[in-house]
C-alpha atoms as a PDB file:
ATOM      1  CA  UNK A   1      61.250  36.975 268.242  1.00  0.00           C
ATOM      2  CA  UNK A   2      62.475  33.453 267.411  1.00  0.00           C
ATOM      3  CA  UNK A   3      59.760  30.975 265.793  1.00  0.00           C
ATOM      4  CA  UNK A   4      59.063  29.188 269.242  1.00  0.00           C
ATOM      5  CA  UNK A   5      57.959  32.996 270.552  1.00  0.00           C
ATOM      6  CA  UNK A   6      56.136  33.145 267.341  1.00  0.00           C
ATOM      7  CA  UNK A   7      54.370  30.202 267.547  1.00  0.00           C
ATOM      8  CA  UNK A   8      53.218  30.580 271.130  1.00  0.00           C
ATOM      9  CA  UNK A   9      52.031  34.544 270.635  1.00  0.00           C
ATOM     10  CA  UNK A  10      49.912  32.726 267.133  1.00  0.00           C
ATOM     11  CA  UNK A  11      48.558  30.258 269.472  1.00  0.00           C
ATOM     12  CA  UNK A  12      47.972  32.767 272.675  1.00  0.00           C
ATOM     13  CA  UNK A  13      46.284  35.078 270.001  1.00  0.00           C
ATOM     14  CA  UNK A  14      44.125  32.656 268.374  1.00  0.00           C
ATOM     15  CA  UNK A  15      43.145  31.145 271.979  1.00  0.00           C
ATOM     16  CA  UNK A  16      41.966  34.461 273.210  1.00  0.00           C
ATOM     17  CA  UNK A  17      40.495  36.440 270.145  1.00  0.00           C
ATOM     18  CA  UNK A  18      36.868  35.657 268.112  1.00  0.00           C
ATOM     19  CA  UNK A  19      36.059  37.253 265.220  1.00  0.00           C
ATOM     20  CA  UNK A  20      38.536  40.599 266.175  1.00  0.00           C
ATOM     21  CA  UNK A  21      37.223  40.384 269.473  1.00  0.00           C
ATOM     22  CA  UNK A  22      38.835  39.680 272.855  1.00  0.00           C
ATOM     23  CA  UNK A  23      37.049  37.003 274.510  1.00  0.00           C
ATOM     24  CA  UNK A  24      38.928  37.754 277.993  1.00  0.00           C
ATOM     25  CA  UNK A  25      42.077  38.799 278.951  1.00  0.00           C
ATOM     26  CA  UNK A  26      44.656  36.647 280.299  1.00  0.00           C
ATOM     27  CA  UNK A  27      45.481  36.060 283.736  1.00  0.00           C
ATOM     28  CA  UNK A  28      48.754  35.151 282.952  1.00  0.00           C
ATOM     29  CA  UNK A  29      51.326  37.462 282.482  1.00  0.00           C
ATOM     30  CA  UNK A  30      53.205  35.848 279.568  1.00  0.00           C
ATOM     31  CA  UNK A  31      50.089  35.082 277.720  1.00  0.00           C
ATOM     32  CA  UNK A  32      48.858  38.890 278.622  1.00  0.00           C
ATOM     33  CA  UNK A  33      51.424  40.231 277.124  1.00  0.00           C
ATOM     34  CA  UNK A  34      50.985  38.353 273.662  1.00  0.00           C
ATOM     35  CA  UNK A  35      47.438  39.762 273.402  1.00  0.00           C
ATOM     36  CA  UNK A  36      48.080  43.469 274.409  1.00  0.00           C
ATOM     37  CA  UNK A  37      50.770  43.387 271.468  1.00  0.00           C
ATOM     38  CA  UNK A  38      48.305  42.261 269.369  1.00  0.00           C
ATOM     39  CA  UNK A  39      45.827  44.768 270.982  1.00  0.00           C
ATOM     40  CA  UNK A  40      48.378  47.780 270.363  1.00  0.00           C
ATOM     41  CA  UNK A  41      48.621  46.491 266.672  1.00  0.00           C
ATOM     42  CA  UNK A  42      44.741  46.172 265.853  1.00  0.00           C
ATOM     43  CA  UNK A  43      43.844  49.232 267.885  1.00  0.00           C
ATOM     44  CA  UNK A  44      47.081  51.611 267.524  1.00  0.00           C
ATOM     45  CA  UNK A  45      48.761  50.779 264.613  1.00  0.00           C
ATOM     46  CA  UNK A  46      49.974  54.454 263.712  1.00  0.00           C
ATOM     47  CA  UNK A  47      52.713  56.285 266.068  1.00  0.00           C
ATOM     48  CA  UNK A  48      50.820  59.420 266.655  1.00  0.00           C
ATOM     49  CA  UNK A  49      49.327  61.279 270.433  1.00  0.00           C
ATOM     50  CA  UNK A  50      46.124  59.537 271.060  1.00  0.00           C
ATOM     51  CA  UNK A  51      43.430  61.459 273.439  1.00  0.00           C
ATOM     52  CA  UNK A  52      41.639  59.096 276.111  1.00  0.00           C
ATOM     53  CA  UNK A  53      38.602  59.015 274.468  1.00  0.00           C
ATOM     54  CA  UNK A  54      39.878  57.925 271.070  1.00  0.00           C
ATOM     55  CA  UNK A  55      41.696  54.804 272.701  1.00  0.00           C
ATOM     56  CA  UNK A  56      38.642  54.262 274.760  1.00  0.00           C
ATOM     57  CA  UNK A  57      36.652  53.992 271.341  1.00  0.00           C
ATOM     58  CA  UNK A  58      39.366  51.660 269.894  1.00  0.00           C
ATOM     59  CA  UNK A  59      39.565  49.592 272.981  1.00  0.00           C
ATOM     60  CA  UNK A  60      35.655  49.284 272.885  1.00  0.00           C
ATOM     61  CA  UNK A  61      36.134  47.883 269.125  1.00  0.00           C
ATOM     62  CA  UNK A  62      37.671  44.892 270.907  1.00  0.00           C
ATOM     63  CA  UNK A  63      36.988  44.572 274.620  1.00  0.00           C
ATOM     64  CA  UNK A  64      34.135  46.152 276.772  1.00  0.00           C
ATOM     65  CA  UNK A  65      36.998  46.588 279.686  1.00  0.00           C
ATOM     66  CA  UNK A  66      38.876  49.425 278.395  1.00  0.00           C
ATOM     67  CA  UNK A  67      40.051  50.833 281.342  1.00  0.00           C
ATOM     68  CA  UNK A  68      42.012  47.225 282.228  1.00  0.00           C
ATOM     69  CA  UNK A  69      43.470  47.403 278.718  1.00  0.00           C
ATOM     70  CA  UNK A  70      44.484  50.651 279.248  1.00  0.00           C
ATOM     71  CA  UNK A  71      46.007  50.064 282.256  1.00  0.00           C
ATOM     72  CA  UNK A  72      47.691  46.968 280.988  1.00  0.00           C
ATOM     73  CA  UNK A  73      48.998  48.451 277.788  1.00  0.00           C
ATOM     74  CA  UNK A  74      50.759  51.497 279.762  1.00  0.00           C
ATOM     75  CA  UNK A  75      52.070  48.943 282.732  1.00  0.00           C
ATOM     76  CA  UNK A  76      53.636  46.609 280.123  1.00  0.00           C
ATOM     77  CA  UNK A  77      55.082  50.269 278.465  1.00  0.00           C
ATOM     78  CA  UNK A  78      53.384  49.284 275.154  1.00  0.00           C
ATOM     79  CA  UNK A  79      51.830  52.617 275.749  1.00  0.00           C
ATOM     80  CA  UNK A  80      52.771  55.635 277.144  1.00  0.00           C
ATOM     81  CA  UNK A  81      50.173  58.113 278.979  1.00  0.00           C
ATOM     82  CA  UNK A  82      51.031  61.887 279.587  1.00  0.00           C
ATOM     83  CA  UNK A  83      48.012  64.188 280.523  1.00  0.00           C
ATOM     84  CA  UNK A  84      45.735  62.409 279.596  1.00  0.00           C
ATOM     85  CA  UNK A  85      47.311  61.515 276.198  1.00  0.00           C
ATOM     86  CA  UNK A  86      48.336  57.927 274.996  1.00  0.00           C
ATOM     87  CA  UNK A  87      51.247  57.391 272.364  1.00  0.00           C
ATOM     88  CA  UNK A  88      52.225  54.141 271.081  1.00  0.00           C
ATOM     89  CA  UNK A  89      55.869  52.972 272.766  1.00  0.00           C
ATOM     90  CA  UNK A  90      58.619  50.266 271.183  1.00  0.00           C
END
């Protein structure tokens, strides 16, 4: 990312996160796709299989919506799902 795209996720991030919590999720794509990074890093952060229920609980940690993230995270291919199983993409 060049600073400008760094600057802008920073302030998306800091607009839409208290205290390690998502405060709502953006109806914008752009600004959507700032926080599920962010989400992906917090929640995700190793590159291993991850069963539903365990990103449900992580998801929880941050957002009471987690089947939006979910959804979100897999559409924006941040995620991948297979079976019922969630792996970190990128």
């Amino acid at each position: 990312m060049d600073p400008d795209q760094d600057r802008d996720a920073a302030r998306v991030i800091d607009t839409f996160f208290r205290d390690s919590r998502l405060v709502s999720i953006p109806a914008r794509q752009s600004k959507r796709l700032h926080v599920l990074r962010e989400v992906r890093e917090r929640c995700f952060a190793e590159d291993r299989d991850y069963p539903e229920k365990e990103v449900n609980m992580r998801l929880a940690l941050v957002h009471p919506d987690v089947a939006a993230l979910r959804r979100y995270l897999v559409d924006a291919n941040l995620m991948s799902r297979s079976n019922g199983v969630y792996r970190r993409m990128m």
